[in-house]
PDB file of N, CA and C in Angstrom:
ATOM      1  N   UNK A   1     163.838-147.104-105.701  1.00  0.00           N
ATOM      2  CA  UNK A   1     164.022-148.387-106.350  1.00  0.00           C
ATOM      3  C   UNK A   1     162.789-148.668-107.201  1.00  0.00           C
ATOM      4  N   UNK A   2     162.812-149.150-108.897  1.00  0.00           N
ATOM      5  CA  UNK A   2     162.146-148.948-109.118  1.00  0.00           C
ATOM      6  C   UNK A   2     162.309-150.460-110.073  1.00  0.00           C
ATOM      7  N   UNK A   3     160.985-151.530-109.585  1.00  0.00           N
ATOM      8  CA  UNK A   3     161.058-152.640-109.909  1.00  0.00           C
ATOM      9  C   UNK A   3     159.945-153.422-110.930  1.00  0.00           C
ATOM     10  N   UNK A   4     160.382-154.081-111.554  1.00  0.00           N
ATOM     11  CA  UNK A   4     159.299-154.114-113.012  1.00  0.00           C
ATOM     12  C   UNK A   4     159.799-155.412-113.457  1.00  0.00           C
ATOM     13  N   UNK A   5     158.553-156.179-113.580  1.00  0.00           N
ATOM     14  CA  UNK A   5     157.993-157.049-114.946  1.00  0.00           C
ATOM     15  C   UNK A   5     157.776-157.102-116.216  1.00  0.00           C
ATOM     16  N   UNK A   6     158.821-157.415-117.029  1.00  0.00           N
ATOM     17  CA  UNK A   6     158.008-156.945-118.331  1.00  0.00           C
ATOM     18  C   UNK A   6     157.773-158.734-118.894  1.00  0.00           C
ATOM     19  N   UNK A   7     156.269-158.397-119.259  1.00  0.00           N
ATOM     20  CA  UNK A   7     156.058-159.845-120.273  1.00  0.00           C
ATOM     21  C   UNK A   7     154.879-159.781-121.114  1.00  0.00           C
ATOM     22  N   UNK A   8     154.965-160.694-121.387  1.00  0.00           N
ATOM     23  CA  UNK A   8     153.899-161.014-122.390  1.00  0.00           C
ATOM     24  C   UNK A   8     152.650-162.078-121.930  1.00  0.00           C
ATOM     25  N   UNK A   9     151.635-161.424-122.660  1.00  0.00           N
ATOM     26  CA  UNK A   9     150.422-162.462-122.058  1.00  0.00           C
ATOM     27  C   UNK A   9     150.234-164.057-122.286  1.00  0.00           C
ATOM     28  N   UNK A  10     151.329-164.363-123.077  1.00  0.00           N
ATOM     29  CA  UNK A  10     151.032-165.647-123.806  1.00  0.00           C
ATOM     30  C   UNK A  10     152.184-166.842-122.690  1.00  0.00           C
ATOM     31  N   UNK A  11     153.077-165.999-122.182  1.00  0.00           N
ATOM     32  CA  UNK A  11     154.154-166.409-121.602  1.00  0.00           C
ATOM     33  C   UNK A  11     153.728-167.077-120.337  1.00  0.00           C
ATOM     34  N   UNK A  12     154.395-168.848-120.056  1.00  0.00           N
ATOM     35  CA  UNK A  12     153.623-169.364-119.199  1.00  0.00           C
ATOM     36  C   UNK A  12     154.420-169.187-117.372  1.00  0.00           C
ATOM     37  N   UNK A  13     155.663-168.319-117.728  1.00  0.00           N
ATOM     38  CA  UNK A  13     156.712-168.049-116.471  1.00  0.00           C
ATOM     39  C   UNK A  13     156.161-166.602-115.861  1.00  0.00           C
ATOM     40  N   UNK A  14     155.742-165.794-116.613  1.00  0.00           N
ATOM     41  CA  UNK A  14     156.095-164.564-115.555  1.00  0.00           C
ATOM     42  C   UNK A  14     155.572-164.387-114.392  1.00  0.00           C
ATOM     43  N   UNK A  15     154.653-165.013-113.952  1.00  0.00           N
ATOM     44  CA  UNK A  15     153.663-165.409-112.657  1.00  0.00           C
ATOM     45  C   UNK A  15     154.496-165.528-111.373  1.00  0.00           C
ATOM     46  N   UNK A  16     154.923-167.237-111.637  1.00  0.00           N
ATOM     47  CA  UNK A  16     156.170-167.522-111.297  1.00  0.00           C
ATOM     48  C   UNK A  16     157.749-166.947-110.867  1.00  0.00           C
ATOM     49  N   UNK A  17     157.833-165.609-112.251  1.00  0.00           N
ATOM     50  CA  UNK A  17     159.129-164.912-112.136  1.00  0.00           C
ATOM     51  C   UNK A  17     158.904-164.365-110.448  1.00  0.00           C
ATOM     52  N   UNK A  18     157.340-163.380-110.726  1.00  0.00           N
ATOM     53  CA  UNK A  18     157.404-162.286-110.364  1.00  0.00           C
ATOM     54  C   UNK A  18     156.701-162.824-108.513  1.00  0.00           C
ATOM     55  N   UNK A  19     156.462-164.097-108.090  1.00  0.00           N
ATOM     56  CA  UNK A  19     157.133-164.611-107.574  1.00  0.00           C
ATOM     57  C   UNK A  19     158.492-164.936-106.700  1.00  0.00           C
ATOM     58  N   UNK A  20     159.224-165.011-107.316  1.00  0.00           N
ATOM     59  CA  UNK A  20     160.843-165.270-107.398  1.00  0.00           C
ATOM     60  C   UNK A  20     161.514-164.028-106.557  1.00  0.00           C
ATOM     61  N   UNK A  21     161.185-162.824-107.743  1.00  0.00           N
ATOM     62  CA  UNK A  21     161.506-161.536-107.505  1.00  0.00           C
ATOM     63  C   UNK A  21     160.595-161.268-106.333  1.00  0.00           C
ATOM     64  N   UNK A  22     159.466-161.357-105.752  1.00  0.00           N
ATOM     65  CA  UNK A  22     159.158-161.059-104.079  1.00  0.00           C
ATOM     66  C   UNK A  22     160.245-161.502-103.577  1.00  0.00           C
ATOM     67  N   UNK A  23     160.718-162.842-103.785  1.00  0.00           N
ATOM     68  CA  UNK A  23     160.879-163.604-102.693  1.00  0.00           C
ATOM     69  C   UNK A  23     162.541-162.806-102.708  1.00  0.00           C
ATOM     70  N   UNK A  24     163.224-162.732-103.768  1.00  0.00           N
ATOM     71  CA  UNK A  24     164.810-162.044-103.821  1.00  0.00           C
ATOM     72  C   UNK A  24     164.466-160.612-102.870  1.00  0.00           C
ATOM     73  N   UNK A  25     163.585-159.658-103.047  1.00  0.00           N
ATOM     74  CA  UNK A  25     163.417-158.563-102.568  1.00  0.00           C
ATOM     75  C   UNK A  25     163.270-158.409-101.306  1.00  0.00           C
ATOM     76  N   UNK A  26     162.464-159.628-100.349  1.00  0.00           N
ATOM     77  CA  UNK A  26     162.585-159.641 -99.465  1.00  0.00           C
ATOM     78  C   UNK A  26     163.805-160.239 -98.905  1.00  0.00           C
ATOM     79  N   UNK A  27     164.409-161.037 -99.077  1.00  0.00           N
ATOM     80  CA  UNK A  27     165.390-161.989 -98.629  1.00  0.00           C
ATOM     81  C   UNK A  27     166.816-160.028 -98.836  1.00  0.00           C
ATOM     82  N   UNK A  28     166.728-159.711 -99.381  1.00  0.00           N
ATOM     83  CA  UNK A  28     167.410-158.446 -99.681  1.00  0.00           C
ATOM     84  C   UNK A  28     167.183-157.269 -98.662  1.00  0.00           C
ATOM     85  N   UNK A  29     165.728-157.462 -97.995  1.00  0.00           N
ATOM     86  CA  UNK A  29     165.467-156.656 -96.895  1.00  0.00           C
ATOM     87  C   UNK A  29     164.690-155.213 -97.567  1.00  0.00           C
ATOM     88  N   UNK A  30     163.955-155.456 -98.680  1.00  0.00           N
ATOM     89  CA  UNK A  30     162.996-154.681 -99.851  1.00  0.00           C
ATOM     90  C   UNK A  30     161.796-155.389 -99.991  1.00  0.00           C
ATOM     91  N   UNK A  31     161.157-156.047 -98.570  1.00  0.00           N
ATOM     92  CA  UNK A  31     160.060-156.097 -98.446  1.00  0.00           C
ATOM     93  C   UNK A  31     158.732-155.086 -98.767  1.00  0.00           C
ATOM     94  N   UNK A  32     159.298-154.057 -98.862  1.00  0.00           N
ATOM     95  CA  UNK A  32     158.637-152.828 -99.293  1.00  0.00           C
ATOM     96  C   UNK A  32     158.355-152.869-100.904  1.00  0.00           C
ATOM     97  N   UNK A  33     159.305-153.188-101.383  1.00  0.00           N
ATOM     98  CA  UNK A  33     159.421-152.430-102.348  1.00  0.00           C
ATOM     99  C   UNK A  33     158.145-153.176-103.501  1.00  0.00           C
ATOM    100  N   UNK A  34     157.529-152.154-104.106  1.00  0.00           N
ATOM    101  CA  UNK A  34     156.290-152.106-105.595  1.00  0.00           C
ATOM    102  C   UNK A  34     157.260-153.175-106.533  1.00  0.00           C
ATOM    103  N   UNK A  35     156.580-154.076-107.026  1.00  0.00           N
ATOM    104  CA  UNK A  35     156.737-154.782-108.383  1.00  0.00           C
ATOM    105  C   UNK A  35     155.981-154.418-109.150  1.00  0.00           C
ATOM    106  N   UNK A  36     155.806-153.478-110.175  1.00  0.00           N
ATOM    107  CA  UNK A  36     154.919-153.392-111.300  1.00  0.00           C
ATOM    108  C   UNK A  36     154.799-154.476-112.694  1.00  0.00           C
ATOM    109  N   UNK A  37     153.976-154.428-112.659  1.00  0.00           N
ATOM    110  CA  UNK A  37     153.700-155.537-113.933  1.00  0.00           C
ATOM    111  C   UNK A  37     153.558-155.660-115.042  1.00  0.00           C
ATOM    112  N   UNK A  38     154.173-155.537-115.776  1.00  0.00           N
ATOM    113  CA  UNK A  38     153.917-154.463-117.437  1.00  0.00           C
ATOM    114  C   UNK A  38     153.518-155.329-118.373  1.00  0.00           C
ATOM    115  N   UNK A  39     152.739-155.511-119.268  1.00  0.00           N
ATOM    116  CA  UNK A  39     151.984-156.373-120.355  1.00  0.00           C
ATOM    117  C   UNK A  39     152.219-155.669-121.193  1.00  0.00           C
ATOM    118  N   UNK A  40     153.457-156.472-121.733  1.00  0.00           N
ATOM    119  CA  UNK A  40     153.479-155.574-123.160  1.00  0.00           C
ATOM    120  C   UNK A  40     152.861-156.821-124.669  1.00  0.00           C
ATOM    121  N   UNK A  41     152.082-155.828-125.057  1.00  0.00           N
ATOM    122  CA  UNK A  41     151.029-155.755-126.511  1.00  0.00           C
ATOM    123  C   UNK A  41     151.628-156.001-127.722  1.00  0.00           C
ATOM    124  N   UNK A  42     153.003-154.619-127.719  1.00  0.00           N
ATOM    125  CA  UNK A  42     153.198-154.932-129.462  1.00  0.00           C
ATOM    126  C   UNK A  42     154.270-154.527-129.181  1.00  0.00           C
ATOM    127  N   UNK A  43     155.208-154.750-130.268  1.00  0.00           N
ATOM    128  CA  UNK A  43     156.451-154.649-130.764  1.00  0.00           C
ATOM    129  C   UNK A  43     156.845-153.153-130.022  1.00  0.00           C
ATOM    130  N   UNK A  44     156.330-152.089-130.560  1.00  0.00           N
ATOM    131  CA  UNK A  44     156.348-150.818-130.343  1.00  0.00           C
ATOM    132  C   UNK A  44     156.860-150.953-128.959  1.00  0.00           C
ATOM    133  N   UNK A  45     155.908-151.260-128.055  1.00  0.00           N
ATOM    134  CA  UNK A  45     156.091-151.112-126.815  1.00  0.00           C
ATOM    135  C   UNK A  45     156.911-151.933-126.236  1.00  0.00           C
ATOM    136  N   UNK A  46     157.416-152.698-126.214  1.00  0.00           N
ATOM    137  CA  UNK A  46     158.886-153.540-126.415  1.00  0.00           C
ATOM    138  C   UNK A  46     159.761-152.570-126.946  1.00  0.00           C
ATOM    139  N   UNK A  47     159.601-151.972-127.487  1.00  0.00           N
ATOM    140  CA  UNK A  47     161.065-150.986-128.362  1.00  0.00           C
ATOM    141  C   UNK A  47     161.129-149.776-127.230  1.00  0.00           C
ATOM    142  N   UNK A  48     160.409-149.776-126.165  1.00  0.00           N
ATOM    143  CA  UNK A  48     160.113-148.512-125.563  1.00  0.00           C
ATOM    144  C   UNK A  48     160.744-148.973-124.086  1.00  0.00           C
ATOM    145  N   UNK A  49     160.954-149.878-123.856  1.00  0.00           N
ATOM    146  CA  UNK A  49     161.684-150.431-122.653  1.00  0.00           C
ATOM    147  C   UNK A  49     162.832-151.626-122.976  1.00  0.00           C
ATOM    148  N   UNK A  50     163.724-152.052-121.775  1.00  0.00           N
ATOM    149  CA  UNK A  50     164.549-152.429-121.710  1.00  0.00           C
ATOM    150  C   UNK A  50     164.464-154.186-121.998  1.00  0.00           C
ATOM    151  N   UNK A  51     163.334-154.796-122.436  1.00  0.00           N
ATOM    152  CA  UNK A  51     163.009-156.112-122.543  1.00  0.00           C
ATOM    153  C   UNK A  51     163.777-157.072-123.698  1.00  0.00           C
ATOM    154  N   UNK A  52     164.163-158.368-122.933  1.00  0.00           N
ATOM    155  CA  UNK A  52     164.931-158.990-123.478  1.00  0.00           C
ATOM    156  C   UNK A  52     164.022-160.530-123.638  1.00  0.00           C
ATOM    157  N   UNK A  53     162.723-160.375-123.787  1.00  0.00           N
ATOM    158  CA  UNK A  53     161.938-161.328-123.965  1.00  0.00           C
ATOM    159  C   UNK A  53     160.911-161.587-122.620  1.00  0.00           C
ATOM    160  N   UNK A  54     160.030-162.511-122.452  1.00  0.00           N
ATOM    161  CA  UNK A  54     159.417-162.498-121.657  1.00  0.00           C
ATOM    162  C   UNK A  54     159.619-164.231-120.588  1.00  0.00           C
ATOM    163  N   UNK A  55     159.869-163.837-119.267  1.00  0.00           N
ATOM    164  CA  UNK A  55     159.647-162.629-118.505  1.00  0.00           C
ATOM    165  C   UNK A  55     161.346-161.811-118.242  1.00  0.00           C
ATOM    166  N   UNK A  56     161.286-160.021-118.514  1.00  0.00           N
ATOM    167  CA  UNK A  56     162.291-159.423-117.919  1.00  0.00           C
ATOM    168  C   UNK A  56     162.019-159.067-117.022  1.00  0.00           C
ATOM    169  N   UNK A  57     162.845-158.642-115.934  1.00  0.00           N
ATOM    170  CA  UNK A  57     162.920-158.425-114.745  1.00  0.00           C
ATOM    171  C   UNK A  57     163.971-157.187-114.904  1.00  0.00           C
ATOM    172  N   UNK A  58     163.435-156.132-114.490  1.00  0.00           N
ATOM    173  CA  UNK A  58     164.618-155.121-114.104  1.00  0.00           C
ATOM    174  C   UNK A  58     164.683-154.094-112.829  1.00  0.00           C
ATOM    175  N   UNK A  59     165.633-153.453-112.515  1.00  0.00           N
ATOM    176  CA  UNK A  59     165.747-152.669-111.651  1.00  0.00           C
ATOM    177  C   UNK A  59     166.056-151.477-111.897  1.00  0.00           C
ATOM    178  N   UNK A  60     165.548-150.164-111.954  1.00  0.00           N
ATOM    179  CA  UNK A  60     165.613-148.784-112.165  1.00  0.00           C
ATOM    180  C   UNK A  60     165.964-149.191-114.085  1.00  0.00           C
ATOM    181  N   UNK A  61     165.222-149.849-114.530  1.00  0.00           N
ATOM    182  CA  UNK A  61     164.824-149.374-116.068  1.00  0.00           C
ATOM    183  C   UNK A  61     166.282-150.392-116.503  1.00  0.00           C
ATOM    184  N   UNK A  62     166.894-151.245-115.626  1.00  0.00           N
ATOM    185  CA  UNK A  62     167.844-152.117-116.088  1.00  0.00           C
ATOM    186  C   UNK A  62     167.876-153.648-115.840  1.00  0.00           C
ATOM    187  N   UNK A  63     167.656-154.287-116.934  1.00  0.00           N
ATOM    188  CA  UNK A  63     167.565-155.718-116.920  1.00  0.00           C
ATOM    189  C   UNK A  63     168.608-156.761-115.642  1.00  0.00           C
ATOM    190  N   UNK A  64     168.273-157.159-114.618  1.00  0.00           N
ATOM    191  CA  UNK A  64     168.620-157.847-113.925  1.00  0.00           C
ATOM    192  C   UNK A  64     169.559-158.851-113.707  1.00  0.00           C
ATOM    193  N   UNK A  65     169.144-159.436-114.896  1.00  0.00           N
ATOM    194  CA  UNK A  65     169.751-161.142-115.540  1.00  0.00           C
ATOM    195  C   UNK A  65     170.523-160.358-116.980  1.00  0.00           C
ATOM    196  N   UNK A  66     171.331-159.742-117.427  1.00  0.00           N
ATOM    197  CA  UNK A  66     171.637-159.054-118.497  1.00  0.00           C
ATOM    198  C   UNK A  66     171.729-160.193-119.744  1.00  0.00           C
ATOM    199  N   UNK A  67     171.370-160.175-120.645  1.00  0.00           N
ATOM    200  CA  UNK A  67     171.364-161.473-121.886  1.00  0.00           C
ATOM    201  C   UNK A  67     172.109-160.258-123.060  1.00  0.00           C
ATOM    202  N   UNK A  68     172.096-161.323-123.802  1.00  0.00           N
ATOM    203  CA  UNK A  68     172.988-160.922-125.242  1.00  0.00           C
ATOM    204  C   UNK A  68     171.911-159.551-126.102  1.00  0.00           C
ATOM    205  N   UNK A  69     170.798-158.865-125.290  1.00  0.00           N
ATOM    206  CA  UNK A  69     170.488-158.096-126.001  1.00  0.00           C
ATOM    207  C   UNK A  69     168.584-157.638-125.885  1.00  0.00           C
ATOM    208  N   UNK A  70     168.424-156.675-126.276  1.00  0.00           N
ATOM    209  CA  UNK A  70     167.245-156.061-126.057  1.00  0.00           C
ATOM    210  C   UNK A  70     166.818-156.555-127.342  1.00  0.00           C
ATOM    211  N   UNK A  71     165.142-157.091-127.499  1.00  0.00           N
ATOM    212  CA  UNK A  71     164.125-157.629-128.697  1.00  0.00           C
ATOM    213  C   UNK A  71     163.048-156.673-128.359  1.00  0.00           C
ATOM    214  N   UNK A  72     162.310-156.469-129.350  1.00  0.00           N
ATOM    215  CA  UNK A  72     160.925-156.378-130.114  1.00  0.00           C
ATOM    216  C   UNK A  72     160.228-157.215-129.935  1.00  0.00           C
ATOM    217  N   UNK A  73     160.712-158.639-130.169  1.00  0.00           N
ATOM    218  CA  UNK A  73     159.824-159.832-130.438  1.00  0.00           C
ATOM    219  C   UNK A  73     159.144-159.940-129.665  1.00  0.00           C
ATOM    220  N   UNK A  74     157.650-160.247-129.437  1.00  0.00           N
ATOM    221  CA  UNK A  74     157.270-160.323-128.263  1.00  0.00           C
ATOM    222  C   UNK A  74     157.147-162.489-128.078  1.00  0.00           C
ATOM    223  N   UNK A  75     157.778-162.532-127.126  1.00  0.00           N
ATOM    224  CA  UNK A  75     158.448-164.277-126.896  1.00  0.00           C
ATOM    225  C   UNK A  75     158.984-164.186-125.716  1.00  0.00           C
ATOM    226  N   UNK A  76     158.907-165.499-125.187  1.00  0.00           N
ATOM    227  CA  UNK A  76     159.194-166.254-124.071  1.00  0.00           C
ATOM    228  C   UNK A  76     160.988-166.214-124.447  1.00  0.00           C
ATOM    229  N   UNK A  77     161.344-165.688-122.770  1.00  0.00           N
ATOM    230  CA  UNK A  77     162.838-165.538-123.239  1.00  0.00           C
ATOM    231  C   UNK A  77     163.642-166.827-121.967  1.00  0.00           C
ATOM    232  N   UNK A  78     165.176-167.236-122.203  1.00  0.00           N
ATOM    233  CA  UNK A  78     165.430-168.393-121.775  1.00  0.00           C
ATOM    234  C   UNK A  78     166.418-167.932-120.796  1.00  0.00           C
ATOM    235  N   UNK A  79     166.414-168.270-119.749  1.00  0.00           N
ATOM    236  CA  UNK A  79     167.836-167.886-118.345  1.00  0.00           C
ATOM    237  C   UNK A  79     168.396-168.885-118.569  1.00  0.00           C
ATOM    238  N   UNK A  80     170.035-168.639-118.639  1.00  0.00           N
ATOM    239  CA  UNK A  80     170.808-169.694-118.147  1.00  0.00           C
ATOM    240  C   UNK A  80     170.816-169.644-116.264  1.00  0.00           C
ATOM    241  N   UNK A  81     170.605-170.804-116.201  1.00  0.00           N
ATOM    242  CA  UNK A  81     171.014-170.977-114.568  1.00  0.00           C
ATOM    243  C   UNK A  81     171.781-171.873-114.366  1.00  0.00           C
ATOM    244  N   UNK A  82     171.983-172.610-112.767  1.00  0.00           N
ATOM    245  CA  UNK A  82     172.714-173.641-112.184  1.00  0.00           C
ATOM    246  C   UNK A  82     172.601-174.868-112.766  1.00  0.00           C
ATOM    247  N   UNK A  83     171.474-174.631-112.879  1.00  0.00           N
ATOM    248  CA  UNK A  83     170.591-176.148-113.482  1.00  0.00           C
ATOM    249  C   UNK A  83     170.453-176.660-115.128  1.00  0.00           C
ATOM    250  N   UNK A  84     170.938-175.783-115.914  1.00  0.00           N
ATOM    251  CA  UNK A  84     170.632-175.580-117.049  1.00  0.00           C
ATOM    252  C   UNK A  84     169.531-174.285-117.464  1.00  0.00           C
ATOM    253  N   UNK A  85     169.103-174.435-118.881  1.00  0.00           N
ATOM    254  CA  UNK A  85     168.466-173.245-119.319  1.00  0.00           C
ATOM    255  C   UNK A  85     166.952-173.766-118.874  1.00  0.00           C
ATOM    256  N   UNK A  86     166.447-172.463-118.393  1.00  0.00           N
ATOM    257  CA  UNK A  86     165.220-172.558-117.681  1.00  0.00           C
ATOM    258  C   UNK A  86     164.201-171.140-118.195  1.00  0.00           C
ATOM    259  N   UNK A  87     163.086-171.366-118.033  1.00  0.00           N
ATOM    260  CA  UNK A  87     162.226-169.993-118.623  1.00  0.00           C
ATOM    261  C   UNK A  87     162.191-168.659-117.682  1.00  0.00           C
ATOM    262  N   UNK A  88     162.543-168.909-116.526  1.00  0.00           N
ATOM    263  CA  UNK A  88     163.140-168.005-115.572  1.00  0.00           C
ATOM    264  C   UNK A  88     164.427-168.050-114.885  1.00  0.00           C
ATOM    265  N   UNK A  89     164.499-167.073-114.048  1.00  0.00           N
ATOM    266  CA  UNK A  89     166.142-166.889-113.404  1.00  0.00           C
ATOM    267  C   UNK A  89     165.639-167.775-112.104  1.00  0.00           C
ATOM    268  N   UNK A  90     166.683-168.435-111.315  1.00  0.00           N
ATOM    269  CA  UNK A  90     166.424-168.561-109.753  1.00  0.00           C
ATOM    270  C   UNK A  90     166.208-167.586-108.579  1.00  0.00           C
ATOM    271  N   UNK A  91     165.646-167.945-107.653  1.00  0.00           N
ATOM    272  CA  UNK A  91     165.321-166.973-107.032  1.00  0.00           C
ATOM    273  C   UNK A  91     166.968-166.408-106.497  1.00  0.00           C
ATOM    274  N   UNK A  92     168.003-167.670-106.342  1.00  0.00           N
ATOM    275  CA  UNK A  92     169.339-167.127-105.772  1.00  0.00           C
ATOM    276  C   UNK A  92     169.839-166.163-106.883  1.00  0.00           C
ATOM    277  N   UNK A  93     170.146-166.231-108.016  1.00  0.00           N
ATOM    278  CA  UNK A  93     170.377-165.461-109.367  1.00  0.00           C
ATOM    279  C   UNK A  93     169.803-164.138-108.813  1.00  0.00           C
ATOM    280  N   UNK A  94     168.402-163.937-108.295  1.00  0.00           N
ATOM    281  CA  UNK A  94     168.096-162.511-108.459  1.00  0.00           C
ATOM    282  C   UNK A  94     168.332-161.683-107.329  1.00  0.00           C
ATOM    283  N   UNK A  95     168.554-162.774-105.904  1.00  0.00           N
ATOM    284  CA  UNK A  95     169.457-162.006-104.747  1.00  0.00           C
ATOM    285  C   UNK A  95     170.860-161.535-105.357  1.00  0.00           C
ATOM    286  N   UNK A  96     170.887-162.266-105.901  1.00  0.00           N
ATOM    287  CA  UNK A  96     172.558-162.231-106.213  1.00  0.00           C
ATOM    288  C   UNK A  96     172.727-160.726-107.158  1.00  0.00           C
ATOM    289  N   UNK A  97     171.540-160.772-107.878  1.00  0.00           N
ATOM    290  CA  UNK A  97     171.777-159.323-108.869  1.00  0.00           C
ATOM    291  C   UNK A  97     171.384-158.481-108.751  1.00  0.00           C
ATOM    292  N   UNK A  98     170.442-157.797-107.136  1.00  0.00           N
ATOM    293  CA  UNK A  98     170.020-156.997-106.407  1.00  0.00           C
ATOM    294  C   UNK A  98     171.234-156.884-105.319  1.00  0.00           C
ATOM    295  N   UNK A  99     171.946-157.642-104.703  1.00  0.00           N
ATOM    296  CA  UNK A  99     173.251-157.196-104.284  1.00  0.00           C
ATOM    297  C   UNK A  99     174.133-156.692-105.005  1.00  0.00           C
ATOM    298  N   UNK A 100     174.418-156.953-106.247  1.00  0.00           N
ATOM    299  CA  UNK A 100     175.477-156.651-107.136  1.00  0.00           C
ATOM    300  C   UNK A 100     175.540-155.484-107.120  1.00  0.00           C
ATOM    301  N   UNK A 101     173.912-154.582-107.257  1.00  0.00           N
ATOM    302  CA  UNK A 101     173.733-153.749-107.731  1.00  0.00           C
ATOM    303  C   UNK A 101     173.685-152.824-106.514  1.00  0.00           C
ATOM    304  N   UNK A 102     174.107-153.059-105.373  1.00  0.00           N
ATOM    305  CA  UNK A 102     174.454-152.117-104.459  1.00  0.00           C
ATOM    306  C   UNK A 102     172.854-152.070-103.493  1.00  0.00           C
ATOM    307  N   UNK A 103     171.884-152.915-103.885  1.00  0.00           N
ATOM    308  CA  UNK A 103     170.489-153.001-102.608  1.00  0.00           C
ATOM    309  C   UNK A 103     170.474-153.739-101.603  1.00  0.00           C
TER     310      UNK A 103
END
């Protein structure tokens, strides 16, 4: 299982996300499992992974929360949730999309 952060330094959620994502991983019984933290710099490196703004969250190199599409841009990206649109997913959203996905 291979679990990742992607954001940007300017972005005031991914702290928070990555956060969230402990808390889904354990509640999932992946108390174990590495969150890596990826700071991405420039465009380039955005074009080189699966990021759909900052903060993404993925699992084995696949976006979590799936949105309308992979960016370059490096920017703060928006979750729809329960509550309305928010700068991250809920922590239930990311149990929910670590079960989906068969963990």
């Amino acid at each position: 299982m291979k679990v990742e952060l992607l954001h940007i330094d300017e972005c005031p959620n991914w702290e928070e996300a990555a956060a969230r994502l402990r808390e889904a991983l354990n509640a999932t019984g992946h108390s174990d499992a590495n969150i890596i933290l990826r700071l991405l710099r420039t465009s380039e490196e955005a074009a080189g992974v699966p990021f759909a703004g900052s903060p993404t969250l993925t699992l084995d190199d696949e976006d979590l929360v799936p949105s309308a599409g992979r960016t370059t841009d490096l920017a703060c990206r928006i979750y729809l949730t329960p509550d309305g649109l928010a700068g991250l997913p809920t922590t239930a959203q990311l149990v929910e999309a670590i079960t989906a996905r068969g963990y």
